[in-house]
Protein backbone atom coordinates (compact mmCIF):
# COMPACT_ATOMS: atom_id res chain seq x y z
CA UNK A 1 0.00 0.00 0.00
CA UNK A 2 2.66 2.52 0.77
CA UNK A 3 4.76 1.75 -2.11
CA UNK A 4 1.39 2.03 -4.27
CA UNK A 5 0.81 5.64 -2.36
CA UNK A 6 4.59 6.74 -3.00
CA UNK A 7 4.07 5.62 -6.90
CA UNK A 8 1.00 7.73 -7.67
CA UNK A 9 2.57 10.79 -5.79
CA UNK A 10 5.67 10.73 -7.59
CA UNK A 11 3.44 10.68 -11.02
CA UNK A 12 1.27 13.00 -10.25
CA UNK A 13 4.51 15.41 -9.27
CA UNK A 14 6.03 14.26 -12.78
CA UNK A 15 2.76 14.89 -14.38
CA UNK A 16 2.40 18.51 -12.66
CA UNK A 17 5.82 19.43 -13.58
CA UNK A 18 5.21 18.50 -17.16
CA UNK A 19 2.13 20.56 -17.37
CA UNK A 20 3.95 23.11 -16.14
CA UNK A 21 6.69 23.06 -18.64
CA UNK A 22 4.20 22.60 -20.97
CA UNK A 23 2.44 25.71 -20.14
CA UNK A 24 5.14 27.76 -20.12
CA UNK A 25 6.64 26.95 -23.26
CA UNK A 26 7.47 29.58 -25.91
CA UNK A 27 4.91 29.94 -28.60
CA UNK A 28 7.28 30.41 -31.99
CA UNK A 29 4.38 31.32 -33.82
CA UNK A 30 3.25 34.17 -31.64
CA UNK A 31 4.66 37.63 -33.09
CA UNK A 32 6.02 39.21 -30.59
CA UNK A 33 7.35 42.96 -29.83
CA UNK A 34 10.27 44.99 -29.17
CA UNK A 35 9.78 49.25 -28.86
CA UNK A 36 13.04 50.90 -28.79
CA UNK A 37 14.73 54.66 -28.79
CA UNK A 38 18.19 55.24 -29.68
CA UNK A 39 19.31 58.25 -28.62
CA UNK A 40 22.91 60.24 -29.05
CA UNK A 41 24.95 63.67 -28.47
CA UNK A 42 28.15 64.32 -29.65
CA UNK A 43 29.43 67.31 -27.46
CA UNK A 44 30.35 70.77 -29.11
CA UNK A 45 34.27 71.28 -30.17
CA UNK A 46 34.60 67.61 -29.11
CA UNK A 47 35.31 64.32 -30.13
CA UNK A 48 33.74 62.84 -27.10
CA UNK A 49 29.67 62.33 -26.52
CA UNK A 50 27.04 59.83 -25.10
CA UNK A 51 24.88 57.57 -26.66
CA UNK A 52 21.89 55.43 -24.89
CA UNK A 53 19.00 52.83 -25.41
CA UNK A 54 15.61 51.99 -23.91
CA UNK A 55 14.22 48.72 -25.22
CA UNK A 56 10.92 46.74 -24.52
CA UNK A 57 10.72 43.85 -25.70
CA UNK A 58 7.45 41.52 -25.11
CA UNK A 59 6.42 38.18 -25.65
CA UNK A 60 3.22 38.66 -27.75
CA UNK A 61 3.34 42.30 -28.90
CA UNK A 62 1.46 43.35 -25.39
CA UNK A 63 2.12 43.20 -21.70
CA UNK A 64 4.20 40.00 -21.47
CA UNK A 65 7.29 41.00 -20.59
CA UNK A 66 10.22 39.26 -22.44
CA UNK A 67 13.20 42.25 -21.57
CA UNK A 68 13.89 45.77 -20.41
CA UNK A 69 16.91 47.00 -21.42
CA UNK A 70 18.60 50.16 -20.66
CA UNK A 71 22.09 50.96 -21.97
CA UNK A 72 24.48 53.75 -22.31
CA UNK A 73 28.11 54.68 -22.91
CA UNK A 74 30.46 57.33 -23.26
CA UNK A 75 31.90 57.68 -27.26
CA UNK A 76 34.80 58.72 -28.83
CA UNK A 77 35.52 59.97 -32.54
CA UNK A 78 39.34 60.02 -33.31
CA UNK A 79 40.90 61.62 -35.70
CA UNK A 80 42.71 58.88 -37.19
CA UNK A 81 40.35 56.36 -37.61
CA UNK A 82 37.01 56.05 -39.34
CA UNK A 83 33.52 55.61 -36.96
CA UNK A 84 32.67 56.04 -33.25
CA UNK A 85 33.86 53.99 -30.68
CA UNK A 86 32.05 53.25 -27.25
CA UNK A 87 32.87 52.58 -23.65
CA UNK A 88 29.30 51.49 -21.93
CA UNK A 89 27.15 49.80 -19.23
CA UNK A 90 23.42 48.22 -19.53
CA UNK A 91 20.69 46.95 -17.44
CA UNK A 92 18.47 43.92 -17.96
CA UNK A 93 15.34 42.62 -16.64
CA UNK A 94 14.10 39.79 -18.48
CA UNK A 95 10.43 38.46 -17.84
CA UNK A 96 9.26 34.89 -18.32
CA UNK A 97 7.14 33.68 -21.29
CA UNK A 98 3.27 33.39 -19.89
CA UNK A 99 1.56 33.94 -16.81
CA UNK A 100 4.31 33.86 -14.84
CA UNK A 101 5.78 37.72 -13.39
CA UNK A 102 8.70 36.01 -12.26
CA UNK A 103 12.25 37.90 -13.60
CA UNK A 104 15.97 37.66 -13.89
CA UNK A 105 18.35 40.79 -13.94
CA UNK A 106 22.00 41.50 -15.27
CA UNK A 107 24.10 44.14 -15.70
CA UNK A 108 26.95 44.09 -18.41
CA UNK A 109 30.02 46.32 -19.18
CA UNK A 110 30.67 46.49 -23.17
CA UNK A 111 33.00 47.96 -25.41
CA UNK A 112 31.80 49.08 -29.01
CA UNK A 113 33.19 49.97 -32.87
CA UNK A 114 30.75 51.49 -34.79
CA UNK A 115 32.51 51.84 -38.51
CA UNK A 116 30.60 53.74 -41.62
CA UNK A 117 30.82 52.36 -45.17
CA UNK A 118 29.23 53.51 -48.69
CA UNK A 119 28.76 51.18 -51.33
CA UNK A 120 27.77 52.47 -54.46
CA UNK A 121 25.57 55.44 -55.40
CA UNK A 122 22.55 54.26 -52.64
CA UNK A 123 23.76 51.37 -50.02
CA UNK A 124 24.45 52.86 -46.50
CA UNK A 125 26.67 50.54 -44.41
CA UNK A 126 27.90 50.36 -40.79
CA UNK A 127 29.94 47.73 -39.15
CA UNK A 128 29.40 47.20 -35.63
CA UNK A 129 31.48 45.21 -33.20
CA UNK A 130 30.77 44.56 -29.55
CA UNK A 131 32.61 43.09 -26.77
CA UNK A 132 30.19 42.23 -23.49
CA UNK A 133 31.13 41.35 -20.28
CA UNK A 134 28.19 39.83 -18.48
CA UNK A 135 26.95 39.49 -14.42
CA UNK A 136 23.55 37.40 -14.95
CA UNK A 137 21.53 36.20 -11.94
CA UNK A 138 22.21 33.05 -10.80
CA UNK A 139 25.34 32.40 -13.30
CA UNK A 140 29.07 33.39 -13.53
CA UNK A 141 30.63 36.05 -15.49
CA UNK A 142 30.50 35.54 -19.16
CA UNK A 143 31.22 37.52 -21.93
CA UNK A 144 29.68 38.14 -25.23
CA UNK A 145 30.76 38.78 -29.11
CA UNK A 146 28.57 40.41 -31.13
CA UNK A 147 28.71 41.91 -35.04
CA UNK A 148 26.57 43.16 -36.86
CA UNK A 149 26.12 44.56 -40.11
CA UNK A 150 23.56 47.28 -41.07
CA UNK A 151 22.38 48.54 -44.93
CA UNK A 152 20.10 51.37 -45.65
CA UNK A 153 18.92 51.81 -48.92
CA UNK A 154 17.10 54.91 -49.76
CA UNK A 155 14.29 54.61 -52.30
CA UNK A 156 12.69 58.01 -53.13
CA UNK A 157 15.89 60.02 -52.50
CA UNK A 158 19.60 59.86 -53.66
CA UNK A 159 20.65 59.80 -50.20
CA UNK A 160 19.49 60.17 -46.74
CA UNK A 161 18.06 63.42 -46.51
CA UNK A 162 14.92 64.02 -44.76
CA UNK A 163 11.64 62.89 -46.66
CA UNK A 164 13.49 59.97 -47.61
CA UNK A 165 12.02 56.59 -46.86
CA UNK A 166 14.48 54.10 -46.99
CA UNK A 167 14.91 50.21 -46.31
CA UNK A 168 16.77 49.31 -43.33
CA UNK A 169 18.39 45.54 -42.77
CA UNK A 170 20.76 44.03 -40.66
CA UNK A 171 21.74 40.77 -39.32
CA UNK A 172 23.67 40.37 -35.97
CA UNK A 173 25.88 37.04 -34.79
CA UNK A 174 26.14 36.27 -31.37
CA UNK A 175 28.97 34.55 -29.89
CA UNK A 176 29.50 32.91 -26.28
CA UNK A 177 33.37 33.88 -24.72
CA UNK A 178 33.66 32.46 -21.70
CA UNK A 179 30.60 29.47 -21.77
CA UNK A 180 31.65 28.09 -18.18
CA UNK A 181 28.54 29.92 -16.41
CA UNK A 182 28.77 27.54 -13.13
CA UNK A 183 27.57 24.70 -11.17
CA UNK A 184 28.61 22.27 -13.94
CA UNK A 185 26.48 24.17 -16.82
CA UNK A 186 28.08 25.27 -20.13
CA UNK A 187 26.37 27.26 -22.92
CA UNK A 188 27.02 26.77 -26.37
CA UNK A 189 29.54 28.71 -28.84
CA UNK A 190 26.72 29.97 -31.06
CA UNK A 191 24.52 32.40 -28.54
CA UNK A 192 22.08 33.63 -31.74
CA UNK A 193 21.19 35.28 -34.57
CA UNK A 194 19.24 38.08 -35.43
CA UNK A 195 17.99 38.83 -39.14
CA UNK A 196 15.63 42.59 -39.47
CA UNK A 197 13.90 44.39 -42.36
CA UNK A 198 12.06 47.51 -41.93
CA UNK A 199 10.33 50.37 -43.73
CA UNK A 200 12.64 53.63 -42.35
CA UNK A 201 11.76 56.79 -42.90
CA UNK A 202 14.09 59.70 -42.24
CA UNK A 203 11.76 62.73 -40.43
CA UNK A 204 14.61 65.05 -40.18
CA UNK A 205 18.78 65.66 -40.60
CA UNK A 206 19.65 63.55 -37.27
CA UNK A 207 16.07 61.94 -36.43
CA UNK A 208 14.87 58.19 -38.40
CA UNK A 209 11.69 56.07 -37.27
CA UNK A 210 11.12 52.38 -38.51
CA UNK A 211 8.61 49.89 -38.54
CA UNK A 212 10.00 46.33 -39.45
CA UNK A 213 10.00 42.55 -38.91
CA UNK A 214 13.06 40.57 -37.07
CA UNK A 215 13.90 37.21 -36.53
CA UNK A 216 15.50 35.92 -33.79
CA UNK A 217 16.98 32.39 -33.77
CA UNK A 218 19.19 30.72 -30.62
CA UNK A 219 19.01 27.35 -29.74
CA UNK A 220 16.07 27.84 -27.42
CA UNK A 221 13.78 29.72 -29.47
CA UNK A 222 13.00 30.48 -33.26
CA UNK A 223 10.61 33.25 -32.82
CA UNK A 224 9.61 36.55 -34.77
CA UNK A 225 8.98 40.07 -33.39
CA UNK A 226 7.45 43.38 -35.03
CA UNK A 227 10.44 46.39 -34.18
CA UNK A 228 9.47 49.69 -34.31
CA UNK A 229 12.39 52.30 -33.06
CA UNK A 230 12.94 55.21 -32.56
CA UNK A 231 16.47 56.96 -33.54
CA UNK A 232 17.32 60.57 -32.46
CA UNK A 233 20.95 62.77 -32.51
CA UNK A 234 20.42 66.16 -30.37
């Protein structure tokens, strides 16, 4: 009888915890949403300035958090070499998928290259490479590199002057450094990928707004997420 009892309560405990795993599984075909501003200064008669980013990210386009992200740095133009260079720190709160309000935080240190290009008459490149050093809850340190490479294409104007509308697209690699995060556990090389195309349109000589479609892909998730963003120079 007791070994009968101890049976059914470890399957109903198995049986729970699958549910619950069940329900809180990532739905791939759900759109979701990220909102973002990018915002940047360069200071008068200087090379130096600031640069920051406010991102909010959801699950299904709504309330469901997936991240809050909040990043900013101090940049540098030199003389020498071509681009902007970046010095920064960022905050993270990342929400569960679901019902669940439960979150994990981390704070990161990064290190950035942001390098211009022109190809041809109309395509609008920038190289961007990023260095992360990473404090996640519940995990060692890790660090991060990232690259990414950005084209806009302007279709009504020559260039990008305002009351052009342009297409923006840009895929970013991801790529674990140290993947020893503790207790045993390991993460893989490849971290993810991110693949974006968007409508832009260019309102005025430093500010651009666009509406577009990106695809994220890591080995937990394959998921898609409408981006509209916000990007401002004062």
């Amino acid at each position: 009888m007791m070994l009968r009892r101890s049976l059914v309560a470890v399957a109903v405990i198995f049986f729970a915890h699958v549910s619950s795993v069940r329900a809180s599984a990532i739905d791939e075909d759900q759109i979701g949403g990220w909102y973002m501003a990018f915002l940047s200064k360069d200071f008068t008669q200087s090379r130096f300035g600031v640069q920051g980013d406010i991102q909010y990210r959801t699950w299904d386009g709504g309330g469901d958090l997936e991240q809050l992200l909040i990043r900013g740095g101090l940049t540098y133009r030199p003389d020498a070499l071509p681009g902007k260079y970046t010095l920064g720190v960022a905050n993270i709160t990342s929400g569960q998928f679901g019902q669940s309000k439960r979150t994990k935080t981390e704070n990161r240190t990064y290190q950035e290259a942001l390098i211009p290009q022109r190809v041809g008459e109309k395509w609008f490149l920038k190289h961007r490479l990023r260095f992360e050093q990473r404090w996640v809850n519940g995990q060692d340190f890790r660090t991060r590199f990232r690259y990414a490479l950005f084209a806009n294409v302007p279709l009504n104007r020559p260039d990008l002057s305002p009351g052009a509308f342009y297409l923006a697209l840009y895929n970013e690699l991801f790529i674990n450094g140290q993947r020893d995060i503790g207790d045993g556990r390991e993460v893989d090389l490849y971290d993810r990928n991110r693949l974006y195309a968007a409508l832009g349109y260019q309102f005025s000589e430093t500010g651009q707004i666009q509406l577009g479609y990106m695809q994220q892909h890591s080995n937990a998730v394959n998921k898609g997420q409408i981006q509209l963003s916000l990007h401002y120079s004062f």
